[in-house]
PDB file of N, CA and C in Angstrom:
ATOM      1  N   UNK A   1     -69.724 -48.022  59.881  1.00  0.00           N
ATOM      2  CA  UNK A   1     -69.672 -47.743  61.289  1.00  0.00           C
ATOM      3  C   UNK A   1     -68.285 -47.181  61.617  1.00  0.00           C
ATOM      4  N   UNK A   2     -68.336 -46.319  62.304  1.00  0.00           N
ATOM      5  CA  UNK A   2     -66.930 -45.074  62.686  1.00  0.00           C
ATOM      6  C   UNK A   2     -66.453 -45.638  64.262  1.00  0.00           C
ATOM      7  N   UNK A   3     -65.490 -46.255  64.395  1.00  0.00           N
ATOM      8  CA  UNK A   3     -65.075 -46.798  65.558  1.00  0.00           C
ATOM      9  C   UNK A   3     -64.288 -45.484  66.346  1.00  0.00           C
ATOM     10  N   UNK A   4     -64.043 -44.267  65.660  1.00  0.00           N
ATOM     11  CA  UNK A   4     -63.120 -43.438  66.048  1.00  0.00           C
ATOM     12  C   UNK A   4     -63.492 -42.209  67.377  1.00  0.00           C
ATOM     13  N   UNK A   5     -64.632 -43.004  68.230  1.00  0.00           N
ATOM     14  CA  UNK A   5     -65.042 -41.741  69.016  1.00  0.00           C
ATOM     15  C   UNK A   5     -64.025 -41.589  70.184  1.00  0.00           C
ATOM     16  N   UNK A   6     -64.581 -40.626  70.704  1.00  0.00           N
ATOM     17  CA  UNK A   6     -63.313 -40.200  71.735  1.00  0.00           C
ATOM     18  C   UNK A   6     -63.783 -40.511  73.430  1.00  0.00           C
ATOM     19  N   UNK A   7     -62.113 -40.883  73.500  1.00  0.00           N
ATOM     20  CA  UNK A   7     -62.105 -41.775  75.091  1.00  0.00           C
ATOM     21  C   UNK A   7     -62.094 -40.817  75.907  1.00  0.00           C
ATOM     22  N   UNK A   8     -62.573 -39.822  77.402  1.00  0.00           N
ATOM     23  CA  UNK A   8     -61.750 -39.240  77.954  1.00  0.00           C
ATOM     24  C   UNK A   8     -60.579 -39.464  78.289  1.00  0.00           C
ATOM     25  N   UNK A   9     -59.868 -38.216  78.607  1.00  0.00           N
ATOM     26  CA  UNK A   9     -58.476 -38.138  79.611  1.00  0.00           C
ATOM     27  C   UNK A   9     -58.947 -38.605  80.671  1.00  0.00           C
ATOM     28  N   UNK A  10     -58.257 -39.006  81.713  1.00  0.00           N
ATOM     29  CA  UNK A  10     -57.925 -39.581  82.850  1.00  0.00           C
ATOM     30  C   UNK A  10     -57.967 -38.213  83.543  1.00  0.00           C
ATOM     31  N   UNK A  11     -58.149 -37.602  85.018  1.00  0.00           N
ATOM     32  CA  UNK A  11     -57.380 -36.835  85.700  1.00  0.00           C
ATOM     33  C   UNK A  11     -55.966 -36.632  85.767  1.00  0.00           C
ATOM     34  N   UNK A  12     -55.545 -38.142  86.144  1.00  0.00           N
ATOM     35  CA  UNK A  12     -54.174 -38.185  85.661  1.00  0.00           C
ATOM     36  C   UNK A  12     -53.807 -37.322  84.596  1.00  0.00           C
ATOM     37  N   UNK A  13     -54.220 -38.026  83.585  1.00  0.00           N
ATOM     38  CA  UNK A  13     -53.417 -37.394  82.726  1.00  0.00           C
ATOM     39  C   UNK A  13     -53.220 -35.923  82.445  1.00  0.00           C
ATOM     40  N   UNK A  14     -54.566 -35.763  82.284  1.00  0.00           N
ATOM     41  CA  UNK A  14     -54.898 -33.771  82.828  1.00  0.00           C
ATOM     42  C   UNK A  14     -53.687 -32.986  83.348  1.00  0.00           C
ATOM     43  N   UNK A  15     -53.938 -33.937  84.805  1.00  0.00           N
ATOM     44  CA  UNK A  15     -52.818 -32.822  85.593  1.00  0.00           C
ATOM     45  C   UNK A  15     -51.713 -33.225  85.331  1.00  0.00           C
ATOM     46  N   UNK A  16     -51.097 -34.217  84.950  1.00  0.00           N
ATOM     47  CA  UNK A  16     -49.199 -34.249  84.384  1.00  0.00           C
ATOM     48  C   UNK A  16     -49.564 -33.260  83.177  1.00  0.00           C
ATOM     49  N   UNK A  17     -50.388 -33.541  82.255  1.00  0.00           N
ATOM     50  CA  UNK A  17     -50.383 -32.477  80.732  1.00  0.00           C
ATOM     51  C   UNK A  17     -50.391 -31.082  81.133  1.00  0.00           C
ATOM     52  N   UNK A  18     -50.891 -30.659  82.460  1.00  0.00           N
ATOM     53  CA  UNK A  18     -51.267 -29.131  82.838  1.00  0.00           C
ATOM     54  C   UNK A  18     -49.552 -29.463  83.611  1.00  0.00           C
ATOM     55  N   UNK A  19     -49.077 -29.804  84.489  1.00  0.00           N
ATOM     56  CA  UNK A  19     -47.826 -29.904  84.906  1.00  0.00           C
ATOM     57  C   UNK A  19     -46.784 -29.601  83.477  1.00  0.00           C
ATOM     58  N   UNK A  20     -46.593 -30.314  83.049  1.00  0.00           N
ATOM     59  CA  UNK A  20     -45.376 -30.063  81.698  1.00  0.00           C
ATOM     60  C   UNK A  20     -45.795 -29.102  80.753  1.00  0.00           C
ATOM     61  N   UNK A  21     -47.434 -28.316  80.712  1.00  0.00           N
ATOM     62  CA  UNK A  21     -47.802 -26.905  80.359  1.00  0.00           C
ATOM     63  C   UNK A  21     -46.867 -26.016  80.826  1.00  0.00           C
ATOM     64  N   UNK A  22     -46.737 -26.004  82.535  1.00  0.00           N
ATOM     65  CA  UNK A  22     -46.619 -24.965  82.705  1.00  0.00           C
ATOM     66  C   UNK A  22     -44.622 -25.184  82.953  1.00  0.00           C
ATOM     67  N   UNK A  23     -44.340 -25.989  82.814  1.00  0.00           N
ATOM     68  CA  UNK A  23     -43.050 -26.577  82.442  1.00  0.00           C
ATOM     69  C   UNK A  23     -42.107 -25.863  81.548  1.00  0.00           C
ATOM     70  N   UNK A  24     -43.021 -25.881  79.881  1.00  0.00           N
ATOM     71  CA  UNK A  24     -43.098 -25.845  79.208  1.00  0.00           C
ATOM     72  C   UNK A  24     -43.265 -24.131  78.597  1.00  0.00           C
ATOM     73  N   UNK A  25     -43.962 -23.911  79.508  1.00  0.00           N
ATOM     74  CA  UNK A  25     -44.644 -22.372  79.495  1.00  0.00           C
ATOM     75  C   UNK A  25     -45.276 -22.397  77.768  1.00  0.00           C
ATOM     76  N   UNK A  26     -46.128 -23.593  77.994  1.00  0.00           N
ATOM     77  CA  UNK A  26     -47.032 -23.232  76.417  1.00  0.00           C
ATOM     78  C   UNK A  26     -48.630 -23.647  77.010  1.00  0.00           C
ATOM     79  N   UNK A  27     -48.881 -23.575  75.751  1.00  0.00           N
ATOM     80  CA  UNK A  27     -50.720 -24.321  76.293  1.00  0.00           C
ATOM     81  C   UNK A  27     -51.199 -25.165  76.071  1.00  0.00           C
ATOM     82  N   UNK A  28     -51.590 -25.969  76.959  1.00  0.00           N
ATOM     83  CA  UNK A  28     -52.446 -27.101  76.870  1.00  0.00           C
ATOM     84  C   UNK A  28     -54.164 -26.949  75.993  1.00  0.00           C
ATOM     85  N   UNK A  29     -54.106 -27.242  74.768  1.00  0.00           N
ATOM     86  CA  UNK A  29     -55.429 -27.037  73.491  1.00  0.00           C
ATOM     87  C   UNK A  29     -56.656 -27.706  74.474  1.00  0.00           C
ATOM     88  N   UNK A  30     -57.498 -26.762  74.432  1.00  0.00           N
ATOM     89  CA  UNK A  30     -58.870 -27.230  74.932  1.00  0.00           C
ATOM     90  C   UNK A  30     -59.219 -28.494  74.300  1.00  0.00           C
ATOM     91  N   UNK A  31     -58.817 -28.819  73.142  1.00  0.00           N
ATOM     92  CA  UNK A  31     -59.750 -29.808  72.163  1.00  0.00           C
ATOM     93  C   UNK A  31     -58.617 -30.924  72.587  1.00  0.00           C
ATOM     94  N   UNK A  32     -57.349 -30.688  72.689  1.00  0.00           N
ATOM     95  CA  UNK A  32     -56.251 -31.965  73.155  1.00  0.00           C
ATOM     96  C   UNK A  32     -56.887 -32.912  74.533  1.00  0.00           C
ATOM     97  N   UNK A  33     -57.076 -32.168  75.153  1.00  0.00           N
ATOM     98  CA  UNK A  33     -57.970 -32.262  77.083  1.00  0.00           C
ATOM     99  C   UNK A  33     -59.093 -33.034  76.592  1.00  0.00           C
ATOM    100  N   UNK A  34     -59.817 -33.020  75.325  1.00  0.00           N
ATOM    101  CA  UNK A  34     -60.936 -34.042  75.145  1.00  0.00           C
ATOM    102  C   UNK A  34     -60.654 -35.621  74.889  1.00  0.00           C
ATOM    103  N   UNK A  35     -59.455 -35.829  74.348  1.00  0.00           N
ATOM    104  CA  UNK A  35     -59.656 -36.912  73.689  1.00  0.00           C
ATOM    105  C   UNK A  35     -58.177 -38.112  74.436  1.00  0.00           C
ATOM    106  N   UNK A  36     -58.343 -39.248  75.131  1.00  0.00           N
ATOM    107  CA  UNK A  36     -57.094 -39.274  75.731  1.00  0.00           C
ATOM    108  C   UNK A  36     -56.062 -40.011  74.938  1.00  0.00           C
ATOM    109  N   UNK A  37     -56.233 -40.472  73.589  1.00  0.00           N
ATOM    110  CA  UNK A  37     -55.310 -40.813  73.009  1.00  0.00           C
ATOM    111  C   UNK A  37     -54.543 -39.310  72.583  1.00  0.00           C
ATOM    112  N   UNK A  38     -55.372 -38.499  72.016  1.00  0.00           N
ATOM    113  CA  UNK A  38     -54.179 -37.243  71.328  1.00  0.00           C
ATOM    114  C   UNK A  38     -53.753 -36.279  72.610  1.00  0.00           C
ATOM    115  N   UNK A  39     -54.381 -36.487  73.893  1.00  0.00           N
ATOM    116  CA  UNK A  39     -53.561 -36.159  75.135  1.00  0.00           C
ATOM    117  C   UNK A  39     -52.275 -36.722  75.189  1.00  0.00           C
ATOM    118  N   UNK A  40     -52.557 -38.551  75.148  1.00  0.00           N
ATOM    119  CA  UNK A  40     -51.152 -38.662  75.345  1.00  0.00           C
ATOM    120  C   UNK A  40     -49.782 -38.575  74.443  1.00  0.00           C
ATOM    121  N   UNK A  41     -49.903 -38.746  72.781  1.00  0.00           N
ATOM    122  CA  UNK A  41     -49.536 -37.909  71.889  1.00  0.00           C
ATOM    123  C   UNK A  41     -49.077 -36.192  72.379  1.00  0.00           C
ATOM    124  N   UNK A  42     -49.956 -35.602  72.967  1.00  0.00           N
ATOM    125  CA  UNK A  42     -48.992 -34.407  73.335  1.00  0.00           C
ATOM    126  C   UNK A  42     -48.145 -34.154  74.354  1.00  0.00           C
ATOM    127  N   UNK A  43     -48.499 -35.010  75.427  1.00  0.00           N
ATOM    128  CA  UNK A  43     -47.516 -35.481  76.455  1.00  0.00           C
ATOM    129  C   UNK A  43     -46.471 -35.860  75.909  1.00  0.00           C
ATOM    130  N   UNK A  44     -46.205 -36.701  75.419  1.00  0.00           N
ATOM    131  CA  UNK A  44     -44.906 -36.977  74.851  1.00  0.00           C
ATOM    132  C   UNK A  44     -44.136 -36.404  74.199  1.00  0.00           C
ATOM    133  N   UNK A  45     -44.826 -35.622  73.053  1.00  0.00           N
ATOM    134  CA  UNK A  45     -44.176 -34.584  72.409  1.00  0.00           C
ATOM    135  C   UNK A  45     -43.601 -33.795  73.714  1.00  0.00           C
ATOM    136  N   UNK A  46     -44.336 -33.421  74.682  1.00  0.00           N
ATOM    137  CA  UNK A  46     -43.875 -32.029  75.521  1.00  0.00           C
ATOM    138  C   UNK A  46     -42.555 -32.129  76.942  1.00  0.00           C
ATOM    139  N   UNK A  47     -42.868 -34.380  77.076  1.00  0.00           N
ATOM    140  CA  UNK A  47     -41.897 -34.724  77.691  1.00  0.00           C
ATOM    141  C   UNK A  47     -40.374 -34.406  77.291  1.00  0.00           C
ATOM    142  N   UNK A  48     -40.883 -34.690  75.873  1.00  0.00           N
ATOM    143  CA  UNK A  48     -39.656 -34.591  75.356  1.00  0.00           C
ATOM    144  C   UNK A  48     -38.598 -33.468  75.325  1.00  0.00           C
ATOM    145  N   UNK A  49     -39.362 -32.071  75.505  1.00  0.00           N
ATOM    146  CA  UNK A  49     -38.435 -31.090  75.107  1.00  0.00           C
ATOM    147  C   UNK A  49     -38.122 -30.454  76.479  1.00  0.00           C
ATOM    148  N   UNK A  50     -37.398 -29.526  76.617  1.00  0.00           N
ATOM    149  CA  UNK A  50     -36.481 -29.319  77.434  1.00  0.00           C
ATOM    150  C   UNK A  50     -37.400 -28.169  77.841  1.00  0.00           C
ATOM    151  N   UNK A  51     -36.722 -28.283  79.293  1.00  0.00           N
ATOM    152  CA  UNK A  51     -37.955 -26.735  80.286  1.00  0.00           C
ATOM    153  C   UNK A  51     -38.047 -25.480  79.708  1.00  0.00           C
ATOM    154  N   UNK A  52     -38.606 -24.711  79.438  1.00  0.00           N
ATOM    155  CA  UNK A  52     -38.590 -23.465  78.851  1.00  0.00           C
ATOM    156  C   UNK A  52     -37.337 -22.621  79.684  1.00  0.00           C
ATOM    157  N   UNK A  53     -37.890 -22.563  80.777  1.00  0.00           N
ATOM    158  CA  UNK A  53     -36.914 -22.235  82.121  1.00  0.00           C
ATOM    159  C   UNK A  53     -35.722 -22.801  82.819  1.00  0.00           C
ATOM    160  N   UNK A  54     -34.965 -23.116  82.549  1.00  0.00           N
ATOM    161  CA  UNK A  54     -34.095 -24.180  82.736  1.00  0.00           C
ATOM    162  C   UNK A  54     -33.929 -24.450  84.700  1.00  0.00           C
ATOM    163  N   UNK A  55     -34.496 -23.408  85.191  1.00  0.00           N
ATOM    164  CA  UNK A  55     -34.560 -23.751  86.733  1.00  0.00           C
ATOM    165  C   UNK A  55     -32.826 -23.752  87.526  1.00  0.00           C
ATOM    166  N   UNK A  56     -32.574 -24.771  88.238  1.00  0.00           N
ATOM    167  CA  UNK A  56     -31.339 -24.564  88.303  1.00  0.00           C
ATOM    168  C   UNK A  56     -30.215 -24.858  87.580  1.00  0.00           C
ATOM    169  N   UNK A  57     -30.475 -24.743  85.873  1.00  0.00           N
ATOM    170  CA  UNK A  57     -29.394 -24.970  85.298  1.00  0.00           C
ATOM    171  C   UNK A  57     -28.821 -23.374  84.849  1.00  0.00           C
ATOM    172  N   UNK A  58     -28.720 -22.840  83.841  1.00  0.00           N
ATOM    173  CA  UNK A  58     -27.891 -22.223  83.320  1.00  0.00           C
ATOM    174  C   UNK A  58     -28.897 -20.256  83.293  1.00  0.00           C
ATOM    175  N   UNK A  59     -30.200 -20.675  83.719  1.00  0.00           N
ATOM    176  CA  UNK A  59     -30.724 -19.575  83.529  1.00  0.00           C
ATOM    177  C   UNK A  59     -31.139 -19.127  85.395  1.00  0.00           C
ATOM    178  N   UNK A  60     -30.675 -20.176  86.269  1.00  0.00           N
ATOM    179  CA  UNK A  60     -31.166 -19.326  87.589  1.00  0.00           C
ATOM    180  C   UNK A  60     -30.030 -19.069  88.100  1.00  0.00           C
ATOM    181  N   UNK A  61     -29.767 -17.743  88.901  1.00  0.00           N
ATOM    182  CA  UNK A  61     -28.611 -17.412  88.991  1.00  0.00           C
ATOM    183  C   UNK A  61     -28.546 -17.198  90.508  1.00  0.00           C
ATOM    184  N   UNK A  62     -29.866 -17.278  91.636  1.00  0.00           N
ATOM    185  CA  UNK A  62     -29.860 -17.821  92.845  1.00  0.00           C
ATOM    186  C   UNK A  62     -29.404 -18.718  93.164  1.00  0.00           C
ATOM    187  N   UNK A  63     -28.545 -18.703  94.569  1.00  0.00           N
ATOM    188  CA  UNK A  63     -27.763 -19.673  95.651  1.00  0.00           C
ATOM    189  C   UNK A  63     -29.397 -21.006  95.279  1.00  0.00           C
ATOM    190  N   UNK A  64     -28.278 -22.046  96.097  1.00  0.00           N
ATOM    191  CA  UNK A  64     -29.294 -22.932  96.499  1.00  0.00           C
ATOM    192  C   UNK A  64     -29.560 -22.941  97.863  1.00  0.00           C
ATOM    193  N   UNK A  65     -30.586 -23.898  98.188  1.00  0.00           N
ATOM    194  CA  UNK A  65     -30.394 -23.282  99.804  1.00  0.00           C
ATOM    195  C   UNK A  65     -29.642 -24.112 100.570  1.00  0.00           C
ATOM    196  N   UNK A  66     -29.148 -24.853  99.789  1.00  0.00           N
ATOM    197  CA  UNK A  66     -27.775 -25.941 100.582  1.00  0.00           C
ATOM    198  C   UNK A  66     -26.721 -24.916 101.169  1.00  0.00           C
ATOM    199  N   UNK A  67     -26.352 -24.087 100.290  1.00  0.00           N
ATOM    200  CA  UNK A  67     -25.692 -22.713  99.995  1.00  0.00           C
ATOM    201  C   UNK A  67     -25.870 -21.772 100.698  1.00  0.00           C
ATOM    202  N   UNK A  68     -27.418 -21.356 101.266  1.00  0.00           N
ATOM    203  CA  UNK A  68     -27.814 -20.750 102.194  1.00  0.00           C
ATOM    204  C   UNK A  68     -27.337 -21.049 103.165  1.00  0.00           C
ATOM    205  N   UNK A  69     -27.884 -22.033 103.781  1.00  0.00           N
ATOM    206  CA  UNK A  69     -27.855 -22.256 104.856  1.00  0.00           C
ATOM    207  C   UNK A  69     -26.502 -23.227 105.707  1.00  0.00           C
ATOM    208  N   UNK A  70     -25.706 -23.159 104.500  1.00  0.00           N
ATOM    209  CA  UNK A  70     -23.985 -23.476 104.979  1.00  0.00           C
ATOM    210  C   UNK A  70     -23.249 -21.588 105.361  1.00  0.00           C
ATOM    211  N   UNK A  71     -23.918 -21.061 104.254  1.00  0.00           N
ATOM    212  CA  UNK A  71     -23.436 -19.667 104.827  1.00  0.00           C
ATOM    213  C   UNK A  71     -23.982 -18.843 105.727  1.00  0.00           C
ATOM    214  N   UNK A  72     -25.351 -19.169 106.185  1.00  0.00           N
ATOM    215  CA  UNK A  72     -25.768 -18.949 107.530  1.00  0.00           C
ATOM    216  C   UNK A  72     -24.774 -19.445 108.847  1.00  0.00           C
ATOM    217  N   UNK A  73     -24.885 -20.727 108.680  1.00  0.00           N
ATOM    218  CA  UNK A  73     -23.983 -21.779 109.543  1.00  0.00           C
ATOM    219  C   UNK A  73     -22.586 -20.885 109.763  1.00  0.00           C
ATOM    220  N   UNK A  74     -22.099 -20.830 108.283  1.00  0.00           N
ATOM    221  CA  UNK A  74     -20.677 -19.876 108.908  1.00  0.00           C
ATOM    222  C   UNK A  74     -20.965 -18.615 109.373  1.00  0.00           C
ATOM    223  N   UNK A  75     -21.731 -18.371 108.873  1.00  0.00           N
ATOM    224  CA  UNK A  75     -22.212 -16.645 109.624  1.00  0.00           C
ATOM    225  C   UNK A  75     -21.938 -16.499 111.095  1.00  0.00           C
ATOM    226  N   UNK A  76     -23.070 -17.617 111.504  1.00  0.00           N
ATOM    227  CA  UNK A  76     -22.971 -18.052 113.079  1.00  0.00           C
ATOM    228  C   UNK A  76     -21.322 -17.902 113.995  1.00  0.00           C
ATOM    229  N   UNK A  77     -21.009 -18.865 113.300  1.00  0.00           N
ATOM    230  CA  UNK A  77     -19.958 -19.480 113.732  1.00  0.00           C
ATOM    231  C   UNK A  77     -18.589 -17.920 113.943  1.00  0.00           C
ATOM    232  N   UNK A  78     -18.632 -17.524 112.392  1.00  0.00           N
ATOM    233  CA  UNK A  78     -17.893 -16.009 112.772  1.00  0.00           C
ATOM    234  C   UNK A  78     -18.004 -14.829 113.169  1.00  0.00           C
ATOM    235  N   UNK A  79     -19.570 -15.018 113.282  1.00  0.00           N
ATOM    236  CA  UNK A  79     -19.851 -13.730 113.856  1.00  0.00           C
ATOM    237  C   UNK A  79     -20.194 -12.425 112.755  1.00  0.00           C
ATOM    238  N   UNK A  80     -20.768 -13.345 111.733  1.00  0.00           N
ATOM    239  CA  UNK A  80     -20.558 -11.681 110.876  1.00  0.00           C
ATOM    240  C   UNK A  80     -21.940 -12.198 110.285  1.00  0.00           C
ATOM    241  N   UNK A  81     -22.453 -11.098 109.362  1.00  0.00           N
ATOM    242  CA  UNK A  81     -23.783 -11.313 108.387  1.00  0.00           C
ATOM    243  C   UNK A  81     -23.556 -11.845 106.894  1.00  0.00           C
ATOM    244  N   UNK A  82     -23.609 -12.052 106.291  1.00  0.00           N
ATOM    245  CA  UNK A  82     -23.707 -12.993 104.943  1.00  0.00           C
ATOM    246  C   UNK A  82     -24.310 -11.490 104.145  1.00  0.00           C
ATOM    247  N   UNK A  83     -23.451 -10.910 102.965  1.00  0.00           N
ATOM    248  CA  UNK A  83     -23.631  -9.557 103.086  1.00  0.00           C
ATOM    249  C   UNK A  83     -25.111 -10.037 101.772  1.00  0.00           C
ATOM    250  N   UNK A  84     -26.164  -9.079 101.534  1.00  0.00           N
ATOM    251  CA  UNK A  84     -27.400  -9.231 100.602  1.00  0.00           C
ATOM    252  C   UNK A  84     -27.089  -9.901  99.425  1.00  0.00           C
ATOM    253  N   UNK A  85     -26.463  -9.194  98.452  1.00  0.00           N
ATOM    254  CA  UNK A  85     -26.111  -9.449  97.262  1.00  0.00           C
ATOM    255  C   UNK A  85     -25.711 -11.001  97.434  1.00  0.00           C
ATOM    256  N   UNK A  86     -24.778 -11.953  98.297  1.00  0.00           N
ATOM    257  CA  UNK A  86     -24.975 -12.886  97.952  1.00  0.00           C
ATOM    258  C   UNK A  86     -25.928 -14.010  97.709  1.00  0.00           C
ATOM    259  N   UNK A  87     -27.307 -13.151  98.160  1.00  0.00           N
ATOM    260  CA  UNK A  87     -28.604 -14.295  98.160  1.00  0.00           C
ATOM    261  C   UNK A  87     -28.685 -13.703  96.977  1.00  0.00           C
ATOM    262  N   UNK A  88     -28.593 -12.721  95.893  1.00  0.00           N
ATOM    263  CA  UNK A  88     -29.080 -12.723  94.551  1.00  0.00           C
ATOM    264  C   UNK A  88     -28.176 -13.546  93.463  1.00  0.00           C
ATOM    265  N   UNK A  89     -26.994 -13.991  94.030  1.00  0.00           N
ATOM    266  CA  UNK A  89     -26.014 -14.673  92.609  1.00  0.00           C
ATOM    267  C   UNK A  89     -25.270 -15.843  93.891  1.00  0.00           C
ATOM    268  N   UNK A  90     -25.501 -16.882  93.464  1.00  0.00           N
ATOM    269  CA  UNK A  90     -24.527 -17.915  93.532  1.00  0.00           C
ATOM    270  C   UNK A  90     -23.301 -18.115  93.173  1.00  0.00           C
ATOM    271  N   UNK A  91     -22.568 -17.145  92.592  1.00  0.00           N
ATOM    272  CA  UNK A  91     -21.225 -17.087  92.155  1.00  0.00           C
ATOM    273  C   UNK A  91     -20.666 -16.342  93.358  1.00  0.00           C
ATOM    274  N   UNK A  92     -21.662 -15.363  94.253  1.00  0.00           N
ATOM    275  CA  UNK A  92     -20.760 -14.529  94.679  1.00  0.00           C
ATOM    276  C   UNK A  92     -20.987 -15.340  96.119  1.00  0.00           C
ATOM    277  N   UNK A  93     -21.919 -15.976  96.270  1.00  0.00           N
ATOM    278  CA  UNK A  93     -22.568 -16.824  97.977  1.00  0.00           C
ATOM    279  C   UNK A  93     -21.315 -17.659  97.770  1.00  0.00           C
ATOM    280  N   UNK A  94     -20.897 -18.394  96.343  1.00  0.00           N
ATOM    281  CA  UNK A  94     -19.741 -19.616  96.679  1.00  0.00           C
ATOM    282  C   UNK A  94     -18.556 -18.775  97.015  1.00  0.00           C
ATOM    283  N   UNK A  95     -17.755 -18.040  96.507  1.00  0.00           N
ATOM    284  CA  UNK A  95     -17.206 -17.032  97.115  1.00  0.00           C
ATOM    285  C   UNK A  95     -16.678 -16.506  98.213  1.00  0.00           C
ATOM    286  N   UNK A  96     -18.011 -15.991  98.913  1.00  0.00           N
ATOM    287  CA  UNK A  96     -18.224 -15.512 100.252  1.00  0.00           C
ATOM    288  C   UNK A  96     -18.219 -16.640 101.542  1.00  0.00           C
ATOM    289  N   UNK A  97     -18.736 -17.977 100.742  1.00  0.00           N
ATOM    290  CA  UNK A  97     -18.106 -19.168 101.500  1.00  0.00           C
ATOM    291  C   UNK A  97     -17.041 -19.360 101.550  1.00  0.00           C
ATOM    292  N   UNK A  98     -16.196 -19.534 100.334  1.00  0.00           N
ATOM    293  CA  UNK A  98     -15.074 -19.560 100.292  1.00  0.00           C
ATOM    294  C   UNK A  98     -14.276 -18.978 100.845  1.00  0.00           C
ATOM    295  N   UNK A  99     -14.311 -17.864 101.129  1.00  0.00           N
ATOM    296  CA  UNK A  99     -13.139 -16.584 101.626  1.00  0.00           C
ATOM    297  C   UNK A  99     -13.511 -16.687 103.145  1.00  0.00           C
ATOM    298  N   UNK A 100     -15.253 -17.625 103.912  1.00  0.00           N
ATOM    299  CA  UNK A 100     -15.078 -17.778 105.161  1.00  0.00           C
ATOM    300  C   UNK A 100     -15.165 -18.808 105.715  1.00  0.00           C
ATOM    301  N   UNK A 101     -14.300 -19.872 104.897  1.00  0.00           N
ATOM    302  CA  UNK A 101     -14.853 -21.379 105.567  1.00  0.00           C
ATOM    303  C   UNK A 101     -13.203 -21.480 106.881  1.00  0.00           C
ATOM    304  N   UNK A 102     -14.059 -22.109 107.806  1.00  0.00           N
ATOM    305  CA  UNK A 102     -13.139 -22.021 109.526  1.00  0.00           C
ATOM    306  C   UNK A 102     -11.359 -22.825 109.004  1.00  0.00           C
TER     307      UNK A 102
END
């Protein structure tokens, strides 16, 4: 007698495994989604590794909007526009704060 049949996944688990997919930017195996012990086996593996995208670490190079909207605030306040280019790089928004804080 073969005790080894398969449990479903949970929803749960589904959608965190489809969450850290797309995390991950890999794929979640049709045949992994069947069974919820080797689901959670790949969860873990996928917890483990680091975002494909690193988001706001070292690969996004957009302001935050803390950033935004302090240099809006000074905008206001001096009377001038917050010139484009600083909503594409955060080096140049800290900057442009910098050179207009009251």
């Amino acid at each position: 007698m073969d005790n080894s049949f398969a449990i479903p996944a949970t929803p749960r688990q589904i959608s965190y495994a489809r969450a850290l997919a797309l995390r991950n930017q890999t794929v979640l195996p049709w045949d992994v989604q069947q069974d919820r012990r080797s689901l959670s086996t790949w969860i873990d593996a996928q917890s483990k590794l680091a975002p494909a995208s690193a988001g706001s670490a070292a690969g996004d190079t957009r302001p935050s909007s803390k950033q935004v909207a302090f240099a809006e605030k000074l905008a206001r306040i001096k009377r001038r526009a917050v010139p484009d280019e600083c909503f594409r790089d955060k080096g140049l928004m800290s900057k442009w704060i910098n050179g207009n804080r009251p």
